[in-house]
Protein backbone atom coordinates (compact mmCIF):
# COMPACT_ATOMS: atom_id res chain seq x y z
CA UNK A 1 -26.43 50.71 23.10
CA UNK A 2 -29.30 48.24 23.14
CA UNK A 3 -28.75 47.69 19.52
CA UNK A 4 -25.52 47.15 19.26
CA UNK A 5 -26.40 44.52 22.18
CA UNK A 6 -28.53 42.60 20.41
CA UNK A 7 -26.78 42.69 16.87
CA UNK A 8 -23.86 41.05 19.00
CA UNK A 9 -26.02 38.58 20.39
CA UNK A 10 -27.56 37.80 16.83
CA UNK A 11 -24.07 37.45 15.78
CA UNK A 12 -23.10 34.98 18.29
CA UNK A 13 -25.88 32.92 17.97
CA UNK A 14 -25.60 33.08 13.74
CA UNK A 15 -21.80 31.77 14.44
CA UNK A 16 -22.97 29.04 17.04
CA UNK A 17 -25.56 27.69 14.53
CA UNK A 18 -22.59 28.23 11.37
CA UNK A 19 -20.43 26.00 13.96
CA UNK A 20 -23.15 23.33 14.62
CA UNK A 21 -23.74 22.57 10.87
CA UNK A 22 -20.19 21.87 10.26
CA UNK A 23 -20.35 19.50 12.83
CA UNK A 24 -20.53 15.89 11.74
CA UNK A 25 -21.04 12.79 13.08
CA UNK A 26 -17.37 12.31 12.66
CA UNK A 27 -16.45 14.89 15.19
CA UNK A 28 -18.64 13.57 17.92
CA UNK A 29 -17.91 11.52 20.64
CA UNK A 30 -19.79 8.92 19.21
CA UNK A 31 -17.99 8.18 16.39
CA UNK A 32 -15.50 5.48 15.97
CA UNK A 33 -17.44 3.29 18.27
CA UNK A 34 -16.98 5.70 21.17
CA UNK A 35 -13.69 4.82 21.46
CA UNK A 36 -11.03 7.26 22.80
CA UNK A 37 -9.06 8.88 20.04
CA UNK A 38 -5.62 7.18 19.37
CA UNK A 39 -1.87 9.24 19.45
CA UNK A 40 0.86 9.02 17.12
CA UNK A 41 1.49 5.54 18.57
CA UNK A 42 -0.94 3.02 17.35
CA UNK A 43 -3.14 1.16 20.00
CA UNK A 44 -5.93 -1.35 19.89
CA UNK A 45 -9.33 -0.63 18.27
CA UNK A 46 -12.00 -1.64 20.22
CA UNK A 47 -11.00 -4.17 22.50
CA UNK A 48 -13.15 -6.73 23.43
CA UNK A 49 -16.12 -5.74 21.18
CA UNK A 50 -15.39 -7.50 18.14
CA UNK A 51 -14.36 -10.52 18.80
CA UNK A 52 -15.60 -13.74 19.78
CA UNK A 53 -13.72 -16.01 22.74
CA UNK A 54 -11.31 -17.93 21.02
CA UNK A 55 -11.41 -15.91 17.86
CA UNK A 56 -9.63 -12.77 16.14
CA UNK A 57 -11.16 -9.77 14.21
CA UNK A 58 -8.70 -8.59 11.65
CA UNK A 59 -8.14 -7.58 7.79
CA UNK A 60 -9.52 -4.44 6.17
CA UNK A 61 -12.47 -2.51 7.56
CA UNK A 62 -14.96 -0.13 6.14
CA UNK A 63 -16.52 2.76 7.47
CA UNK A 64 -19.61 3.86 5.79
CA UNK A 65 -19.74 7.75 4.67
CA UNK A 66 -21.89 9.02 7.37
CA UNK A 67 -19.26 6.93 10.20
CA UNK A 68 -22.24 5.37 11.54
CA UNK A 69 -21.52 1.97 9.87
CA UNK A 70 -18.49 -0.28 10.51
CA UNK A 71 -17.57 -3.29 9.08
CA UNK A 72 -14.94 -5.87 9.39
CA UNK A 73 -13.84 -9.20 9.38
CA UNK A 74 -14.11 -12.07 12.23
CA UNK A 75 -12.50 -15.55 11.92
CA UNK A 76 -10.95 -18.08 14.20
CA UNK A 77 -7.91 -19.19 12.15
CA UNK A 78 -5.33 -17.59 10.26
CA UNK A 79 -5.55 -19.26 6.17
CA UNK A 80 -8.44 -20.90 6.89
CA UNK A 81 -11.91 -19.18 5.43
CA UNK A 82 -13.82 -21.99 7.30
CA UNK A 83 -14.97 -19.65 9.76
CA UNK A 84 -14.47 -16.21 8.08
CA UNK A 85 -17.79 -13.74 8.49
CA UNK A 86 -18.28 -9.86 7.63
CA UNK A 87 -19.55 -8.36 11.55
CA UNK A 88 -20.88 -5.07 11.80
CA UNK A 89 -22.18 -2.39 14.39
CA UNK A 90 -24.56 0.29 13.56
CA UNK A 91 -25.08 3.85 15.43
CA UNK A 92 -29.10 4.21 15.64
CA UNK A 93 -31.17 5.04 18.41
CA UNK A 94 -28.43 7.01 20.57
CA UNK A 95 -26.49 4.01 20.86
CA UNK A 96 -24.04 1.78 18.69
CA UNK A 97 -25.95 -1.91 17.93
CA UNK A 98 -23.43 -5.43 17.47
CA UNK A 99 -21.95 -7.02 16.58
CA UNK A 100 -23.88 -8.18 13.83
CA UNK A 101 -23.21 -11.09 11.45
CA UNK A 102 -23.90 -9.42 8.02
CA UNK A 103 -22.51 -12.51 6.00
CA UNK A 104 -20.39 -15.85 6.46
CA UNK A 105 -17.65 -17.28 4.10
CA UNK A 106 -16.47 -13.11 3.22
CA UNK A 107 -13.89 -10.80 4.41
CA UNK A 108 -12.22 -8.01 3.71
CA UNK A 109 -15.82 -5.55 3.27
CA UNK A 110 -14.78 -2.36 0.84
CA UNK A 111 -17.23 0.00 -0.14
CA UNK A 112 -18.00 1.39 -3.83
CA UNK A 113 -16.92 5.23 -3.99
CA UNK A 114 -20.95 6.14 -3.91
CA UNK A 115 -21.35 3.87 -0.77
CA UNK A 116 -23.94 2.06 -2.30
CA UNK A 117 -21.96 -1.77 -2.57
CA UNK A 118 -19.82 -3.48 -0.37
CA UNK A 119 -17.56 -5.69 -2.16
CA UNK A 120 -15.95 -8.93 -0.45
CA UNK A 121 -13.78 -11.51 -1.18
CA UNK A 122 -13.80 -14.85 0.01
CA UNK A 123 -16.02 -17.11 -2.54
CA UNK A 124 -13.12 -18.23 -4.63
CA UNK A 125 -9.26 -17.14 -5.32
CA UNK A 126 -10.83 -15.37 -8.75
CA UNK A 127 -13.92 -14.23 -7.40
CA UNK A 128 -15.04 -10.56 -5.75
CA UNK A 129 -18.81 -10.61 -4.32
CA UNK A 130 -20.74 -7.54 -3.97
CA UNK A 131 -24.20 -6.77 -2.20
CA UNK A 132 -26.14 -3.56 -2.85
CA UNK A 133 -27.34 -1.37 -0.47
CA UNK A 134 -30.95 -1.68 -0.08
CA UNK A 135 -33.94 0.29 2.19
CA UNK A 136 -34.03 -2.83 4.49
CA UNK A 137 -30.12 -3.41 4.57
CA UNK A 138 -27.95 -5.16 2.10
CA UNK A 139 -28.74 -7.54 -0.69
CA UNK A 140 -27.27 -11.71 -0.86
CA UNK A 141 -23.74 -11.48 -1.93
CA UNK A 142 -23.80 -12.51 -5.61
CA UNK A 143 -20.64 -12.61 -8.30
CA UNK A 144 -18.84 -8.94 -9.67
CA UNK A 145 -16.31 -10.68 -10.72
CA UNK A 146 -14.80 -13.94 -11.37
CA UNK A 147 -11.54 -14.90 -13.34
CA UNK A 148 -9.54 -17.34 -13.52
CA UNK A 149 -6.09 -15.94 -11.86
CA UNK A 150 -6.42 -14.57 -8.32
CA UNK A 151 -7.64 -10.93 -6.98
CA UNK A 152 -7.02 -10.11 -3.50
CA UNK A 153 -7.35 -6.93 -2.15
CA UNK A 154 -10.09 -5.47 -4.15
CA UNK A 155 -10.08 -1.84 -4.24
CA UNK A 156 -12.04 0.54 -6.34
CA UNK A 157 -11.36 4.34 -6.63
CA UNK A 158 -13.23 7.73 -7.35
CA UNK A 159 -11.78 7.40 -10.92
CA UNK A 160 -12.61 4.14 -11.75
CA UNK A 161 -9.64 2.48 -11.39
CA UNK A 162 -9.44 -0.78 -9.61
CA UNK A 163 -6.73 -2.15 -8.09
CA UNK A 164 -6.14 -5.65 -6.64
CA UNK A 165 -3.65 -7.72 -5.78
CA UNK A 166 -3.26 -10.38 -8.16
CA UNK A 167 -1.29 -13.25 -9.59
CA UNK A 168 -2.26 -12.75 -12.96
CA UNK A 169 0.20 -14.76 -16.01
CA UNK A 170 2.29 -15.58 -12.80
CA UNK A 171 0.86 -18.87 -11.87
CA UNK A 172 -2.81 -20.94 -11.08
CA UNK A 173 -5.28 -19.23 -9.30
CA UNK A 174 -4.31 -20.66 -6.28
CA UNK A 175 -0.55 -19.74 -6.00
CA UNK A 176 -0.05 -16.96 -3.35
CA UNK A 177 3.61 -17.14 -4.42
CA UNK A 178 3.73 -14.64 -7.16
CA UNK A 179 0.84 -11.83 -6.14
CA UNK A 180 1.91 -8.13 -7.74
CA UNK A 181 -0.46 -5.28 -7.17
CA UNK A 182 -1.95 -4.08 -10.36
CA UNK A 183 -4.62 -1.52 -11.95
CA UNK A 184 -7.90 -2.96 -13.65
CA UNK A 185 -10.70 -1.80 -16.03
CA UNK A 186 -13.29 -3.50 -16.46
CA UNK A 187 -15.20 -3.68 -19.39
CA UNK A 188 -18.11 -6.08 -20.97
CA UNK A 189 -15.58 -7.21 -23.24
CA UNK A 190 -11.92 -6.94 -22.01
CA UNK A 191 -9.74 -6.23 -19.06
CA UNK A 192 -7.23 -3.95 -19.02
CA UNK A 193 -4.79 -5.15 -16.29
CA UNK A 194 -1.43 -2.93 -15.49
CA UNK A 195 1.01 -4.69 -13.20
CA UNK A 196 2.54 -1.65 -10.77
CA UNK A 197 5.92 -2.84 -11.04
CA UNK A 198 8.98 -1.25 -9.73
CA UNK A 199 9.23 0.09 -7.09
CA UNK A 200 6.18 -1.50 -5.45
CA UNK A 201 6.11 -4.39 -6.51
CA UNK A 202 8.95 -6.72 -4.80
CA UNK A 203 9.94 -10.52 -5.56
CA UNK A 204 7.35 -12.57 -3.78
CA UNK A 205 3.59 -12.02 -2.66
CA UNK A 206 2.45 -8.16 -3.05
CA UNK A 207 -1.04 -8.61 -2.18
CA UNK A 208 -1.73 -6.49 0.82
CA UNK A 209 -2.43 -2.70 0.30
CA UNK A 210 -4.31 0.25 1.03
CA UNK A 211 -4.81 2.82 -2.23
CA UNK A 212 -6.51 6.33 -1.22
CA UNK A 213 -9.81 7.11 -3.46
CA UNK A 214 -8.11 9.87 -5.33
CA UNK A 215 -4.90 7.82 -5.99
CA UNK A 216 -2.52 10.35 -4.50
CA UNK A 217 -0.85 7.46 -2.32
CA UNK A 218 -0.63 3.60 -1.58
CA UNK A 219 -0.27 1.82 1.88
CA UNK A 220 1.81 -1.59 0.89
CA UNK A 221 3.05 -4.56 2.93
CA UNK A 222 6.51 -4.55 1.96
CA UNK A 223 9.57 -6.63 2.69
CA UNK A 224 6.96 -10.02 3.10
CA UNK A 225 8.87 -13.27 3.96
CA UNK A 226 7.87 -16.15 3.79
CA UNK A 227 5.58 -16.61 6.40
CA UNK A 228 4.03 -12.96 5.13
CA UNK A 229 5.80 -11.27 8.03
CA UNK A 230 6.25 -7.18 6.77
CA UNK A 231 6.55 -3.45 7.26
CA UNK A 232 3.95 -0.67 6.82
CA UNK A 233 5.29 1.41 3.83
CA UNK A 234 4.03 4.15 1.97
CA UNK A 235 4.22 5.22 -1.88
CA UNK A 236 2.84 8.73 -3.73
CA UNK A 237 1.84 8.44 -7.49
CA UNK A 238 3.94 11.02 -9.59
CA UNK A 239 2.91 13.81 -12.06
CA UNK A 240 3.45 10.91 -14.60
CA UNK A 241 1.43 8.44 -12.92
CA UNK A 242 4.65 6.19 -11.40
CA UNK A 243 5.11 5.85 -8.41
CA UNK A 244 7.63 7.02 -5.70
CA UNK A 245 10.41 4.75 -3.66
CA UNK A 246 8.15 3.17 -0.91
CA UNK A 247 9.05 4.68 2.48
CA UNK A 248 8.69 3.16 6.29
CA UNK A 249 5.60 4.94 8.15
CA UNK A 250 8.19 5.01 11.42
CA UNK A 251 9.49 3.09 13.94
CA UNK A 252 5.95 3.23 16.06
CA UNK A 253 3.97 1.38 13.27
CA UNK A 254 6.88 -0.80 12.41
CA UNK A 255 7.85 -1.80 15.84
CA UNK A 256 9.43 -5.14 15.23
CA UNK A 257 8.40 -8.63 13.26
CA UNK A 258 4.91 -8.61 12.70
CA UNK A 259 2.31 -9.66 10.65
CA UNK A 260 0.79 -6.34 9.20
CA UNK A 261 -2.22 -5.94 6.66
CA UNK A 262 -5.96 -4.64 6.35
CA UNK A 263 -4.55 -1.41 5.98
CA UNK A 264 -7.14 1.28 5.53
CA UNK A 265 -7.55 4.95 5.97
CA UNK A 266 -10.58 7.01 6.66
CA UNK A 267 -12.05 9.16 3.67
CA UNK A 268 -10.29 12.65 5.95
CA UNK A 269 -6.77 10.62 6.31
CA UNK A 270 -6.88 10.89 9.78
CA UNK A 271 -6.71 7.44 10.75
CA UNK A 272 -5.10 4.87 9.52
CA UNK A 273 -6.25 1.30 10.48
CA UNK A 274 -4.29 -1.67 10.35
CA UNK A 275 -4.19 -5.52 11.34
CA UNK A 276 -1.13 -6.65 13.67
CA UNK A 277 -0.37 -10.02 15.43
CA UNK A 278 2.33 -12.75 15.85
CA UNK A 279 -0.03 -15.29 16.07
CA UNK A 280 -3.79 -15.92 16.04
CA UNK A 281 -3.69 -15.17 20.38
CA UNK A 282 -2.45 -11.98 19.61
CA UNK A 283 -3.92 -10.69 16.55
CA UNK A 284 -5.85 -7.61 16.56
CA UNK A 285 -6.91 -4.45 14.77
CA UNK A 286 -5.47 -1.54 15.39
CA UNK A 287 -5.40 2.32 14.75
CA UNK A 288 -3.28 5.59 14.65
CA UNK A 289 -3.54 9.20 13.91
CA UNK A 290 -2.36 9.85 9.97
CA UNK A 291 -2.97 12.95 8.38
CA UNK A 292 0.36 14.47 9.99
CA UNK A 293 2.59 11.60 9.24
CA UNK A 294 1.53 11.61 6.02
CA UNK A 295 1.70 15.13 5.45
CA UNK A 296 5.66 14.30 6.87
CA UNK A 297 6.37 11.82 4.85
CA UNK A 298 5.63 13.85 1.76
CA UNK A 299 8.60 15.68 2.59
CA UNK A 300 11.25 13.57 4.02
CA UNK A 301 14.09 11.93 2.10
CA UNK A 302 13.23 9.59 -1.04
CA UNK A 303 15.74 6.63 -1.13
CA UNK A 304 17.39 6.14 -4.55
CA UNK A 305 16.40 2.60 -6.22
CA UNK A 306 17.48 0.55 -9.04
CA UNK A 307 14.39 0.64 -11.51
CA UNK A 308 15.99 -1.36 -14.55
CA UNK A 309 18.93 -4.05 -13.64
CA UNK A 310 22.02 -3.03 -16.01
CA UNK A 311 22.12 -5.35 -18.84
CA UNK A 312 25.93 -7.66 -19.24
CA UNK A 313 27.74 -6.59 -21.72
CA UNK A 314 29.73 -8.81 -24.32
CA UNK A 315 32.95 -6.72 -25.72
CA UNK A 316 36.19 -8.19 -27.64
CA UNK A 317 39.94 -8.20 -26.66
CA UNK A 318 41.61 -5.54 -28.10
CA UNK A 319 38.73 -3.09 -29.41
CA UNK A 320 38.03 -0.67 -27.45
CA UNK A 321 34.57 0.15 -26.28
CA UNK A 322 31.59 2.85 -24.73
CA UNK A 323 28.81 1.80 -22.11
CA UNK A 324 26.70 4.52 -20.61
CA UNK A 325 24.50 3.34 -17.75
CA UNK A 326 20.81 4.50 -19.31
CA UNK A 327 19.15 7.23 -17.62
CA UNK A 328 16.23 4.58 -16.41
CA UNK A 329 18.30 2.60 -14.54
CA UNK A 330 18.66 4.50 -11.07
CA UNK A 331 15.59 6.61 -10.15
CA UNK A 332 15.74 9.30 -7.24
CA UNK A 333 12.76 10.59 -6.44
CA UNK A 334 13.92 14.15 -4.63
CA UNK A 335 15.37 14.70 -8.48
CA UNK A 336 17.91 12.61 -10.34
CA UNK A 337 20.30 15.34 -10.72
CA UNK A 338 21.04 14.56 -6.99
CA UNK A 339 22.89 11.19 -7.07
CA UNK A 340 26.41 10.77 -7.43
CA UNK A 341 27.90 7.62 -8.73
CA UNK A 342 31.03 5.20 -8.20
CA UNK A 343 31.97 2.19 -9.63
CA UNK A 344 33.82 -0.88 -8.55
CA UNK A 345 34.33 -4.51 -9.01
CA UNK A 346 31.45 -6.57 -7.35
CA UNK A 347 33.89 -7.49 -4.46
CA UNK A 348 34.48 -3.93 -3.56
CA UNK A 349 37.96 -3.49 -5.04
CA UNK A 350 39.58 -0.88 -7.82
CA UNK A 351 38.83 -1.41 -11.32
CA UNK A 352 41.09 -2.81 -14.00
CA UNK A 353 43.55 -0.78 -14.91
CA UNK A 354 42.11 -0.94 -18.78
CA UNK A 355 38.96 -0.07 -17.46
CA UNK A 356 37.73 3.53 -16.21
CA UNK A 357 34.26 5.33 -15.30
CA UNK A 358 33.41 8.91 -15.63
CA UNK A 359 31.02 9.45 -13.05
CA UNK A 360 29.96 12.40 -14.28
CA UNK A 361 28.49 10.94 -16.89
CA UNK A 362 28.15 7.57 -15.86
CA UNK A 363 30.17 5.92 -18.45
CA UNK A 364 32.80 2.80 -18.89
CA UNK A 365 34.94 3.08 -21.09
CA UNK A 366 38.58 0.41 -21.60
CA UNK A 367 40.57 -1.58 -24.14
CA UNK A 368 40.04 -5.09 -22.83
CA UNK A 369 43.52 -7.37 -23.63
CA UNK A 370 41.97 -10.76 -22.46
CA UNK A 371 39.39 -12.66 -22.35
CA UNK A 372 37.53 -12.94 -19.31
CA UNK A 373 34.46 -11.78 -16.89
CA UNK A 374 34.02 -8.88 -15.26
CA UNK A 375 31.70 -8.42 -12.28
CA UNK A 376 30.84 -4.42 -11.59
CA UNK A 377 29.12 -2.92 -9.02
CA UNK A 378 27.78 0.77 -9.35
CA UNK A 379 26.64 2.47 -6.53
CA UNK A 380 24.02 5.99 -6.53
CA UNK A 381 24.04 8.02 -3.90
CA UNK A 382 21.62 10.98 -3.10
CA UNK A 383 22.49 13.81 -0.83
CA UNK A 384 21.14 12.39 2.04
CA UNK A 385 24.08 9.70 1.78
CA UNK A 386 21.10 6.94 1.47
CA UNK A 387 22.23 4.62 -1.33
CA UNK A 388 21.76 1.95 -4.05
CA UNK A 389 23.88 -0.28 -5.61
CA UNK A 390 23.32 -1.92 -9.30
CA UNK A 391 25.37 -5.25 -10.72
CA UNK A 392 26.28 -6.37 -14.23
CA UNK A 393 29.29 -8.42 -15.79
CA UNK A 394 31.50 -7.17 -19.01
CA UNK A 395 31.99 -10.75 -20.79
CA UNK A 396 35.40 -10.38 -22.74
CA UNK A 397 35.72 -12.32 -25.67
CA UNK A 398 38.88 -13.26 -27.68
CA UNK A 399 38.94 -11.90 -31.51
């Protein structure tokens, strides 16, 4: 009896000591700054440690691997780098130390995969900075990169990749007007660069973004105005390395007009962290449990888009003709099998009587008598009745 006792006892304590080795510094109380852990519904991080009176912390942080690190930016304007500096804090001795100012004129601290760089941006529109990681700290900023069109965002993955926002054969270095997010390689003699294009990539500035290390999904700023007011929306790269219909992350998140970037997730996906504010008085960093919304969003409805815009067509009075909407022009994400199709004039009414569309297989077909424009509109819908619409014009010409 005494033995099987004490083999009982060896087993608890075996499982006790199993349990405190998975433990990390992540799952401590300590972690995060000490601050309470945040719901579904996003709340302030850290309030009133990071910034300054009469200043704002905001844009992307970084956590290093370990979580005992965190970095972020500090400023006192919106647009205006005047004042911009990378703060820290640092767990040692027991007890979380800062904020400290680890740099001035940088923002937006990102580290390398290995954790061993932090790379900023800040020292020009075509420039990204990097320091390396040394016993006594971090190393002087100096120059990664510098080019002549604009790279915002700077984001590098497990696989190499790097992604930026960027206005690249869209304008001067200097023109926010025109930013798409795009892929980069680097090499001692070339750059590779890969504009994202459709679907996230809208008319406009597409500089603010979040990509996960492994590339599985993307965190984009989407519907900017103007005045880079957005939504929180999420994309998931595809077996053939497009990418899906971006999605809202919810009504919680996207709770009216708002001035959202900085996105960043931690390396688990359980938090997402994100900059919100109407105005400088009101602009702070916030946070939000992840890894279940994004494991929902996965699996909710993908809304049907228009990829390629349907090209005019130019026919002649009295011959008859074929047009079959190509395959690339409406994409549906949940399969396009699912979308059914109807066709009408751009004003919502019937079709010409010489003109008809099999919507089965998505093709006009008519014996125009006279000269003149058409305006069409087609319309995909998926089975979730969520919808897209595509435009072109039939121009009729006499014999």
């Amino acid at each position: 009896m005494k033995a099987i006792y004490f083999l009982f006892l060896v087993l608890l304590i075996g499982l006790g000591a199993c349990n405190h080795q998975s433990m990390t510094f992540w799952d401590s109380p300590n972690a995060y700054l000490g601050q309470t852990l945040p719901s579904d519904t996003p709340k302030i991080f850290a309030p009133g440690l990071l910034a300054e009176k009469d200043a704002l912390a905001g844009d992307r942080v970084a956590f290093s691997h370990d979580g005992k690190e965190f970095y972020y930016s500090h400023n006192t304007k919106w647009f205006d780098l005047t004042n911009v500096k990378t703060k820290y804090f640092k767990y040692e001795n027991n007890k979380w130390n800062g904020p400290i100012t680890l740099n001035e004129h940088y923002y937006a601290p990102t580290f390398s995969p290995d954790g061993k760089v932090l790379y900023f941006i800040g020292g020009g529109a075509g420039e990204v900075m990097q320091s390396n990681r040394t016993d006594s700290g971090w190393s002087k900023p100096v120059i990664f990169i510098k080019k002549s069109y604009g790279l915002y965002d700077f984001l590098p993955t497990a696989s190499g990749n790097i992604y930026a926002g960027s206005n690249y054969g869209r304008g001067t270095v200097n023109d926010w007007s025109n930013y798409n997010i795009c892929s980069f390689k680097f090499t001692d003699t070339d750059t590779i660069i890969q504009n994202l294009g459709t679907p996230l990539n809208e008319p406009g500035f597409n500089g603010d973004f979040f990509i996960s290390k492994d590339e599985s999904y993307i965190i984009i700023s989407a519907k900017e105005t103007k005045d880079f007011e957005c939504e929180l929306y999420i994309s998931f790269r595809k077996t053939d390395n497009t990418w899906t219909n971006p999605k809202s992350l919810g009504k919680l998140i996207n709770d009216g007009i708002a001035h959202r970037w900085g996105q960043y997730v931690t390396s688990d996906n359980k938090y997402l962290f994100y900059t919100r504010g109407n105005s400088e008085k009101n602009c702070f960093i916030y946070w939000v449990r992840f890894d279940k919304l994004l494991d929902s969003l996965k699996h909710t409805n993908f809304e049907p888009y228009l990829k390629t815009q349907i090209k005019d067509q130019r026919e002649t009075a009295g011959h008859s003709f074929v047009y079959a909407i190509p395959d690339s022009a409406f994409i549906d994400d949940d399969g396009n099998n699912t979308l059914t199709y109807t066709a009408s004039l751009d004003n919502g009414t019937s079709l010409p009587s010489w003109l008809s569309f099999n919507s089965k297989t998505v093709t006009f077909s008519g014996l125009p008598t006279t000269a003149g424009v058409i305006a069409i509109k087609v319309i995909a819908t998926d089975t979730a009745m969520a919808f897209v619409s595509g435009k072109f014009e039939i121009h009729v010409v006499e014999k």
